[in-house]
C-alpha atoms as a PDB file:
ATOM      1  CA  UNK A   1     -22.870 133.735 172.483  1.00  0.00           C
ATOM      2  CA  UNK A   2     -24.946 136.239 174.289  1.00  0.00           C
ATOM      3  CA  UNK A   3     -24.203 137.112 178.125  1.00  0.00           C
ATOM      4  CA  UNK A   4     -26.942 134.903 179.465  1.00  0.00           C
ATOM      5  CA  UNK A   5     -25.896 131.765 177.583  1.00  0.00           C
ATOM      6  CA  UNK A   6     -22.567 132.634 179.079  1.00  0.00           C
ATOM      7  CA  UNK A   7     -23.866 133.040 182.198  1.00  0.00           C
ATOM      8  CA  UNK A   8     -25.723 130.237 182.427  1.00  0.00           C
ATOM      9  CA  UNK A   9     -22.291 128.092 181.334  1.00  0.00           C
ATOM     10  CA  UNK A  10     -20.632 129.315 184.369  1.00  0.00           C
ATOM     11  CA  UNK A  11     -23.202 128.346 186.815  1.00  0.00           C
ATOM     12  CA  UNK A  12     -23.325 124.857 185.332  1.00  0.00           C
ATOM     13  CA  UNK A  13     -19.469 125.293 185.557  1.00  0.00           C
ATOM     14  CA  UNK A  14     -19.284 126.553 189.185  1.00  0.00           C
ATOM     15  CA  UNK A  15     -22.354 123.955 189.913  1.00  0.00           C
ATOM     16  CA  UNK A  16     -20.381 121.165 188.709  1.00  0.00           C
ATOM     17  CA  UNK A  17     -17.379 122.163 190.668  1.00  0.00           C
ATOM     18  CA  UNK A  18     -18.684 123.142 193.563  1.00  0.00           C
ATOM     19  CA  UNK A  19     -17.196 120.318 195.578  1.00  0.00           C
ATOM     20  CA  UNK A  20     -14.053 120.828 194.130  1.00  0.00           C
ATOM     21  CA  UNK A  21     -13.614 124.825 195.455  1.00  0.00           C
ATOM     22  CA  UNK A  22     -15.173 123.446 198.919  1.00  0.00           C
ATOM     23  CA  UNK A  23     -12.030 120.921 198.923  1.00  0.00           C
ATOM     24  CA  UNK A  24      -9.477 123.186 197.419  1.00  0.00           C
ATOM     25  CA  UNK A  25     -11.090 126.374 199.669  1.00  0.00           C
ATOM     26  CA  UNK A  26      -9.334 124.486 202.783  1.00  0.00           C
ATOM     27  CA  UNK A  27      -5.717 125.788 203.618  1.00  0.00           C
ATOM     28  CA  UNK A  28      -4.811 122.661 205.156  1.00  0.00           C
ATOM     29  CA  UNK A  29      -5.934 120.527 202.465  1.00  0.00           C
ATOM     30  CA  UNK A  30      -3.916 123.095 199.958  1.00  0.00           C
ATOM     31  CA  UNK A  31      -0.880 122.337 201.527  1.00  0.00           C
ATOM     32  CA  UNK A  32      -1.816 118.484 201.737  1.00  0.00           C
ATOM     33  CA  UNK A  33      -1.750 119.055 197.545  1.00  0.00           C
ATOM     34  CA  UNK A  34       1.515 121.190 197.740  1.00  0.00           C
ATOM     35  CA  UNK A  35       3.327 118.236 199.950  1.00  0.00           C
ATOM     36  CA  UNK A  36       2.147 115.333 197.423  1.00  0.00           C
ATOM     37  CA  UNK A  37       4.389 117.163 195.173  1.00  0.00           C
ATOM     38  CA  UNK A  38       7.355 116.592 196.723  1.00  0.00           C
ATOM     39  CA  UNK A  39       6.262 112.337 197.663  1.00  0.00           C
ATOM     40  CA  UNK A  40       5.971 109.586 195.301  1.00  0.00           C
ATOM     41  CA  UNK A  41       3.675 110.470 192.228  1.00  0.00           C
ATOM     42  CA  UNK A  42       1.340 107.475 191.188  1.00  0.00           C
ATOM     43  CA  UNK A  43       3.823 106.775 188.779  1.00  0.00           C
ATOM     44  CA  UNK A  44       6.554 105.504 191.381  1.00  0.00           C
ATOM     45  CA  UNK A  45       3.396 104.102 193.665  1.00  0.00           C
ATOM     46  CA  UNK A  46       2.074 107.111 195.570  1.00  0.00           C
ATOM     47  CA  UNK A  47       2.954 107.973 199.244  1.00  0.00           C
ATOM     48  CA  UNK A  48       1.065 106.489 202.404  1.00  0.00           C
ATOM     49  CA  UNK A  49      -0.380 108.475 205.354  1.00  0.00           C
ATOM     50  CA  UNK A  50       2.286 108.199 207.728  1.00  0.00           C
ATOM     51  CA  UNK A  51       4.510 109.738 204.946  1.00  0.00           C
ATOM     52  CA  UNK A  52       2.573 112.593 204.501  1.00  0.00           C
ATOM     53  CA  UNK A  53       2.183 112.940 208.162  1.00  0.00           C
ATOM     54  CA  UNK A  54       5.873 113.405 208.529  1.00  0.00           C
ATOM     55  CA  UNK A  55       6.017 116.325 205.885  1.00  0.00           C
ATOM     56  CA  UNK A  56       3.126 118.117 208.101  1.00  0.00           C
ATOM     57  CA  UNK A  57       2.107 119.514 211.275  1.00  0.00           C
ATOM     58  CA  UNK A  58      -0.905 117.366 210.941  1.00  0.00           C
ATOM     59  CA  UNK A  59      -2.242 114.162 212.828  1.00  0.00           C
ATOM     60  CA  UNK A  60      -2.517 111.130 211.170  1.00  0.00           C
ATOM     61  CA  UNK A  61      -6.376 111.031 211.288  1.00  0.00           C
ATOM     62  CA  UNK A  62      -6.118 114.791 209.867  1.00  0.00           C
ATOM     63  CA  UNK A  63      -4.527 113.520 207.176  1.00  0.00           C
ATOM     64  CA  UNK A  64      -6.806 110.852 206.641  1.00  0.00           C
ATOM     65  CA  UNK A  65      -9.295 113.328 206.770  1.00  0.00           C
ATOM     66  CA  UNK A  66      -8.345 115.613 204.320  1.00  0.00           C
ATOM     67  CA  UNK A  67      -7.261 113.218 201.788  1.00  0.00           C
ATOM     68  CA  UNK A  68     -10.500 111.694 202.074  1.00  0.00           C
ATOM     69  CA  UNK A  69     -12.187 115.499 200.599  1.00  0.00           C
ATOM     70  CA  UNK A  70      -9.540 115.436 198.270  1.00  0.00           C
ATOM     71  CA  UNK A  71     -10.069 112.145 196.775  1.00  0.00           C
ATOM     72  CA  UNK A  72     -13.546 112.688 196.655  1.00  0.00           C
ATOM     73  CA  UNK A  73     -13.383 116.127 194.229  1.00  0.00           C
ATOM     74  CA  UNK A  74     -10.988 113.749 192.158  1.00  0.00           C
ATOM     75  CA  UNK A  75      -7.406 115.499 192.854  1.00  0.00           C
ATOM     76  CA  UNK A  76      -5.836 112.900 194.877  1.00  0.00           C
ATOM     77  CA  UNK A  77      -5.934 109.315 194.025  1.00  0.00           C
ATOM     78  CA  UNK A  78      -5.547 106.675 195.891  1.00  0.00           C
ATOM     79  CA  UNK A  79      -3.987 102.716 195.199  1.00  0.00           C
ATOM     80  CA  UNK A  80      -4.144 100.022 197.622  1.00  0.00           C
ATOM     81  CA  UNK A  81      -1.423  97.004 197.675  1.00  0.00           C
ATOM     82  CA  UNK A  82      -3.646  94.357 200.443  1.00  0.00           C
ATOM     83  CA  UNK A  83      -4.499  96.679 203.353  1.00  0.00           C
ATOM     84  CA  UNK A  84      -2.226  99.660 202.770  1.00  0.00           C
ATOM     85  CA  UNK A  85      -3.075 102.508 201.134  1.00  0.00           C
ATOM     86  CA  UNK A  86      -1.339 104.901 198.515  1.00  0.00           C
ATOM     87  CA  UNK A  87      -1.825 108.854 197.885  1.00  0.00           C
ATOM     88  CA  UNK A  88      -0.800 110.538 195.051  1.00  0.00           C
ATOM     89  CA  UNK A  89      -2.050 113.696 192.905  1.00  0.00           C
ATOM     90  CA  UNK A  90      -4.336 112.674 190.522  1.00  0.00           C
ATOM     91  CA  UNK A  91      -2.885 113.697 187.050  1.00  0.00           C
ATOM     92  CA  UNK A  92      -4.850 111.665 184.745  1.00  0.00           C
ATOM     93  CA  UNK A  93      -8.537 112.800 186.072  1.00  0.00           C
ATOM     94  CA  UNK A  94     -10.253 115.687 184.407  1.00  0.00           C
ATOM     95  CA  UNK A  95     -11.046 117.934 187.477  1.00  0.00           C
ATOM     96  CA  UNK A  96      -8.089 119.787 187.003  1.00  0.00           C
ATOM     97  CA  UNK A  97      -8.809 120.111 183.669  1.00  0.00           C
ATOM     98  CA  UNK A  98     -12.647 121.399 184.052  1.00  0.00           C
ATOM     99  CA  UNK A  99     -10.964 124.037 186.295  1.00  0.00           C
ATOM    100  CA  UNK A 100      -8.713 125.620 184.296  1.00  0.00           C
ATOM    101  CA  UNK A 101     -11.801 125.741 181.334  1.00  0.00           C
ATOM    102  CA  UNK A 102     -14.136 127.701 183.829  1.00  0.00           C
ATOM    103  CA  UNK A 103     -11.156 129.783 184.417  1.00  0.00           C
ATOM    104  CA  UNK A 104     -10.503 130.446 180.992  1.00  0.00           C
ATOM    105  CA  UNK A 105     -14.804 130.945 180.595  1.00  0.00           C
ATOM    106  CA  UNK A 106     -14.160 133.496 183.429  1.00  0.00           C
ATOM    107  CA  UNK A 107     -11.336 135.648 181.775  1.00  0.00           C
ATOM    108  CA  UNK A 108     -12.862 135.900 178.618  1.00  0.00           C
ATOM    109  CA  UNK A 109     -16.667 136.755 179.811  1.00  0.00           C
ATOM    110  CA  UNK A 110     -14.687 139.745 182.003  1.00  0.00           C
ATOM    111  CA  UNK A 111     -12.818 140.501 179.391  1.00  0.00           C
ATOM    112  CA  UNK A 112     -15.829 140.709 176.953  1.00  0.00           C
ATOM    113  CA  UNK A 113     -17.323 142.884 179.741  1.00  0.00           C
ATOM    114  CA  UNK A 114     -14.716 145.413 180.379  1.00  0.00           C
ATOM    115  CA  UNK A 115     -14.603 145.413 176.199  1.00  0.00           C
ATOM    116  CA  UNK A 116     -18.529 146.076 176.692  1.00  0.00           C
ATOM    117  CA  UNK A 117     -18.640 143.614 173.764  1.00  0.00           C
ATOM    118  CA  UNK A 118     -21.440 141.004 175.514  1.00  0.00           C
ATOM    119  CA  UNK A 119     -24.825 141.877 175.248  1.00  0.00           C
END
């Protein structure tokens, strides 16, 4: 593949995750992520707000907040049981995945560079 072609992957790539570095850029919302490691998973049924709110500095409607972003670039699900809601890291989606292949794209187009073997 020539160096536009690859080029042109990786904007598609960053265009199609674009809302997912805007959620991850946010240092609160990356330690909302590290915290839902150490609650429920979905698995055992996910944690609720006021859970998470006692693992950080944050308000409840901060939390909220953030989860909300988070949930919408498809890293944090969410269950409900009647009117209560459950967070959890979303495992089974394939955001994380499409991130670590744009990664990977990354590497290897630098490396290719540095090689001078693109074109």
């Amino acid at each position: 593949m020539d160096k536009d072609k690859q080029l042109a992957a990786l904007k598609q790539g960053f265009d199609e995750l674009a809302d997912l570095f805007v959620a991850l850029g946010d240092e609160t919302r990356q330690h909302l992520i590290m915290t839902l490691f150490d609650l429920p998973c979905k698995q055992q049924g996910g944690a609720r707000v006021g859970e998470i709110t006692a693992k950080t500095h944050l308000s409840r409607p901060a939390v909220s907040h953030h989860l909300k972003i988070l949930r919408l670039a498809g890293v944090v699900g969410m269950r409900k049981e009647g009117t209560k809601n459950y967070y959890y890291l979303e495992t089974e989606g394939t955001r994380w995945q499409q991130l670590a292949s744009l990664s990977t794209d990354l590497v290897e187009l630098l490396k290719y560079l540095n090689e001078g073997k693109v074109k």
